[in-house]
Protein backbone atom coordinates (compact mmCIF):
# COMPACT_ATOMS: atom_id res chain seq x y z
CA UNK A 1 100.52 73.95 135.68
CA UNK A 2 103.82 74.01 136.54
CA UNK A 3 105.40 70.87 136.16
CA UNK A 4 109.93 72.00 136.37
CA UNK A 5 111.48 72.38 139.14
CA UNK A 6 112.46 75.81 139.71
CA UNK A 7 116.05 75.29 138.81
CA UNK A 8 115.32 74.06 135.15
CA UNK A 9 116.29 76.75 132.38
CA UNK A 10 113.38 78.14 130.80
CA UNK A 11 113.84 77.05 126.34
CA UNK A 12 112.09 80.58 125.40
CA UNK A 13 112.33 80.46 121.44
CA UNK A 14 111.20 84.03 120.33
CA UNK A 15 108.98 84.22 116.85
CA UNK A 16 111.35 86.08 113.92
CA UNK A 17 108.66 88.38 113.73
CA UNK A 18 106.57 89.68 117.17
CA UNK A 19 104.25 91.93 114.88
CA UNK A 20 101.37 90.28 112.66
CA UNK A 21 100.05 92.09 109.70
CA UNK A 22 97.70 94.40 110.20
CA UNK A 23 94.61 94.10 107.45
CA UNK A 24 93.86 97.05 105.51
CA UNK A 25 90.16 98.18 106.68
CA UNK A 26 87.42 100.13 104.43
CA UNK A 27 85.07 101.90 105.89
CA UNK A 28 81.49 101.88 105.25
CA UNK A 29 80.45 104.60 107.19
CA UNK A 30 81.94 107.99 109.09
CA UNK A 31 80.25 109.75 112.24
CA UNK A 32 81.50 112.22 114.26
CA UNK A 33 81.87 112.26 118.20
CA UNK A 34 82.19 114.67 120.43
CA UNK A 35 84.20 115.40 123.77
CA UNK A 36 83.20 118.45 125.76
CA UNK A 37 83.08 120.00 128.33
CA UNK A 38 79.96 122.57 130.28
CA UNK A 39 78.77 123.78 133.43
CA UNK A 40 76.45 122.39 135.42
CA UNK A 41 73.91 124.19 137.41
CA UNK A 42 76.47 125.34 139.87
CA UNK A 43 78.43 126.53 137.86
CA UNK A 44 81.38 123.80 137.76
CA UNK A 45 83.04 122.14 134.98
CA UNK A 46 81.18 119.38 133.83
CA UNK A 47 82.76 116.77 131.23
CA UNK A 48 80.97 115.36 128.07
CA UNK A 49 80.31 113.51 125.31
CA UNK A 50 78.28 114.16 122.51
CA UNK A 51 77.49 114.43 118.48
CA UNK A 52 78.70 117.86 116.46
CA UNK A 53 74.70 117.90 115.36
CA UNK A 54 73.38 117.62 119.23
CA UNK A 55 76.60 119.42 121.07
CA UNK A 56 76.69 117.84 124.77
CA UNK A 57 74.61 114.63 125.43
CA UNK A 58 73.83 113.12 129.15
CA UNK A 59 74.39 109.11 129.57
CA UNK A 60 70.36 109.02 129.63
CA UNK A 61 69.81 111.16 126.17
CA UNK A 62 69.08 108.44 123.18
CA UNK A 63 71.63 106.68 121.60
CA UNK A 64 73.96 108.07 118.84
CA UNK A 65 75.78 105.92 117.65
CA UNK A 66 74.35 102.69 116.10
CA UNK A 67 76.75 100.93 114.01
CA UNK A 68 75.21 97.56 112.30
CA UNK A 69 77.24 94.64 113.00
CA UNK A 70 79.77 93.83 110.30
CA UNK A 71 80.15 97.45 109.42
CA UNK A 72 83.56 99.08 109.67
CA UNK A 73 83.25 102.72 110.54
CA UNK A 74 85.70 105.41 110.68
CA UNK A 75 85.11 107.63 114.07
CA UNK A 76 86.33 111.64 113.99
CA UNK A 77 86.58 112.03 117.73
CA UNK A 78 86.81 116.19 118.28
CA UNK A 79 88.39 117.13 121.27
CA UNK A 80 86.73 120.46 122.24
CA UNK A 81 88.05 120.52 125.65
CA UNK A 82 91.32 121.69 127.20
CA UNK A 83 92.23 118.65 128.19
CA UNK A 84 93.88 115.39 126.38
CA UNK A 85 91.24 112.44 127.04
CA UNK A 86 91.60 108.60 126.81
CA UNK A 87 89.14 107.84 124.64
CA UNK A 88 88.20 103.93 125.33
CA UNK A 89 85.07 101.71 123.20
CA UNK A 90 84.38 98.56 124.80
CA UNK A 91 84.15 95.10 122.72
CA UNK A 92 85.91 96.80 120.04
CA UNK A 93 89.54 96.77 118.28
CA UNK A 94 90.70 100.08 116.08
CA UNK A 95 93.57 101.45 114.08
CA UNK A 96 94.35 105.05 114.62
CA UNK A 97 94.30 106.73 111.46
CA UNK A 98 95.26 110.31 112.18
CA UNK A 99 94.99 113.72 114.26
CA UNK A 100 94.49 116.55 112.74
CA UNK A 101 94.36 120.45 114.47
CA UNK A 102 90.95 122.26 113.95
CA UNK A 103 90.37 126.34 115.08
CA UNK A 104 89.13 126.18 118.49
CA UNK A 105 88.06 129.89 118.67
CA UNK A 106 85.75 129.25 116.16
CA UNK A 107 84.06 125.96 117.07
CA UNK A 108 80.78 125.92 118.91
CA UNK A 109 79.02 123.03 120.42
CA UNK A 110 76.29 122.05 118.15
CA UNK A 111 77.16 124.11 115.09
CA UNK A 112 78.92 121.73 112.73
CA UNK A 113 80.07 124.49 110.27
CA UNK A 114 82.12 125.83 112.84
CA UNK A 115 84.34 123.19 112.91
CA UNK A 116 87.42 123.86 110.65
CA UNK A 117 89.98 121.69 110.23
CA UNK A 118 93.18 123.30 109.83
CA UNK A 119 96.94 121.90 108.65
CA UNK A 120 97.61 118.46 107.31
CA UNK A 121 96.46 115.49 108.81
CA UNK A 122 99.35 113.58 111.13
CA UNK A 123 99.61 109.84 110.42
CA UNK A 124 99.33 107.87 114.12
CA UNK A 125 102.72 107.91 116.36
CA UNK A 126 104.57 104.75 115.89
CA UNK A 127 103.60 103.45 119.19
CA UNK A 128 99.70 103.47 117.90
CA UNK A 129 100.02 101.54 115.01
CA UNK A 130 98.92 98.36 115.89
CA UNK A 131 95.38 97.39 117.06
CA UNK A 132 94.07 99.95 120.12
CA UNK A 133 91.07 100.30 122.27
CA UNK A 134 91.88 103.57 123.30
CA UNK A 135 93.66 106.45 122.45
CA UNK A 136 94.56 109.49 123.93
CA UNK A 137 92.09 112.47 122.17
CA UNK A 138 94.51 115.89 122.00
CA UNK A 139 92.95 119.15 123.06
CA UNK A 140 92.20 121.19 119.76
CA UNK A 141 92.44 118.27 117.54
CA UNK A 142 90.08 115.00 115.54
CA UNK A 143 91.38 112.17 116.02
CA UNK A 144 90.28 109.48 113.50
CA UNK A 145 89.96 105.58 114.25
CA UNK A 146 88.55 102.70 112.35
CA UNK A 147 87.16 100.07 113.68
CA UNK A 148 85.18 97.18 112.93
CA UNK A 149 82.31 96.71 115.25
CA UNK A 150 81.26 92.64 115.03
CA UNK A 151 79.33 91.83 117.92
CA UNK A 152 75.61 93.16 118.08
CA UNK A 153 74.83 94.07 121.45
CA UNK A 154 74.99 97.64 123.56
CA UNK A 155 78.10 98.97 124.58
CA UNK A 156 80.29 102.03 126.13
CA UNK A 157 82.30 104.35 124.87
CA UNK A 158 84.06 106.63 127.22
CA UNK A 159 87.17 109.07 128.93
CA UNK A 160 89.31 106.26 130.61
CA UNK A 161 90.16 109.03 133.76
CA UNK A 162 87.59 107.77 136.42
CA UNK A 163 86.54 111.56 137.31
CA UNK A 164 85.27 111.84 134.10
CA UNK A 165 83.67 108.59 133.88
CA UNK A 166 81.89 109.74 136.92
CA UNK A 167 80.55 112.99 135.51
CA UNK A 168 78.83 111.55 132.62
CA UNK A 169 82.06 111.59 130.20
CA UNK A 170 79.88 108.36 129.20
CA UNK A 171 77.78 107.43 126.39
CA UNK A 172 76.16 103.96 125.20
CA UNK A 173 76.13 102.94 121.55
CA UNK A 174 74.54 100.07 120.30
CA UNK A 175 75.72 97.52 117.23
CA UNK A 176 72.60 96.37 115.89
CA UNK A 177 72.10 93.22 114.34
């Protein structure tokens, strides 16, 4: 409600500190997630997400990702495509933790062996430091995030650009209770 007139001088006092501390997270558990991209049957470019185990998996293949409520997880999100993808979970805060480059000429979809990490490990940019529900996944690299997932219930996880979104770029996880 506003209850000054429009002319009154707005007494704006400013906190001596606009960032809280951020609590130090363990992890319980680590998975792996994929982004990908394959044709479909005419031949066009069709985005993905996925497992390293499974490669490529369709909004209607089983669920992959169950985290139990209370758990805090660390997700490796592998960017396999060409592309840099915002990389959104609903219902759920997470710190970036790092990026790190892998060898794209040798990873294939569905082989985890292939996938080898090259080069140290960058910390997050200062700008993703504080709590995030997306991120931007670089082409050619794992991104890690942790997050605590508190709310049992099923959920999306996703490529924030709506093309993608559309063309299955889209898979449910559930936090069970």
């Amino acid at each position: 409600r506003v209850t000054r007139p429009r002319s009154a001088v707005a007494d704006i006092r400013l906190p001596a500190t606009l960032r809280s501390p951020i609590p130090t997270l363990r992890a319980n558990n680590e998975r792996t997630v994929l982004r990908a991209e394959i044709e479909d049957e005419y031949g066009r470019v069709k985005p993905m997400l996925g497992t390293l185990e499974a490669g490529a998996l369709g909004w209607d293949d089983p669920v992959s990702e169950n985290p139990r409520s209370g758990s805090t997880e660390i997700w490796r999100i592998v960017n396999g495509t060409p592309d840099a993808h915002p990389v959104h979970l609903h219902l759920v805060h997470f710190r970036v933790l790092d990026r790190q480059r892998f060898d794209e000429d040798k990873f294939v979809l569905g082989k985890p062996a292939t996938l080898k990490l090259t080069g140290a490990p960058q910390a997050a940019h200062t700008n993703e430091r504080g709590w995030k529900d997306t991120v931007i996944a670089w082409p050619g690299e794992v991104t890690r995030v942790i997050a605590t997932f508190d709310l049992p219930g099923l959920y999306v996880w996703h490529c924030h650009i709506l093309e993608h979104e559309d063309h299955e770029m889209m898979r449910p996880y559930r936090v069970l209770p």
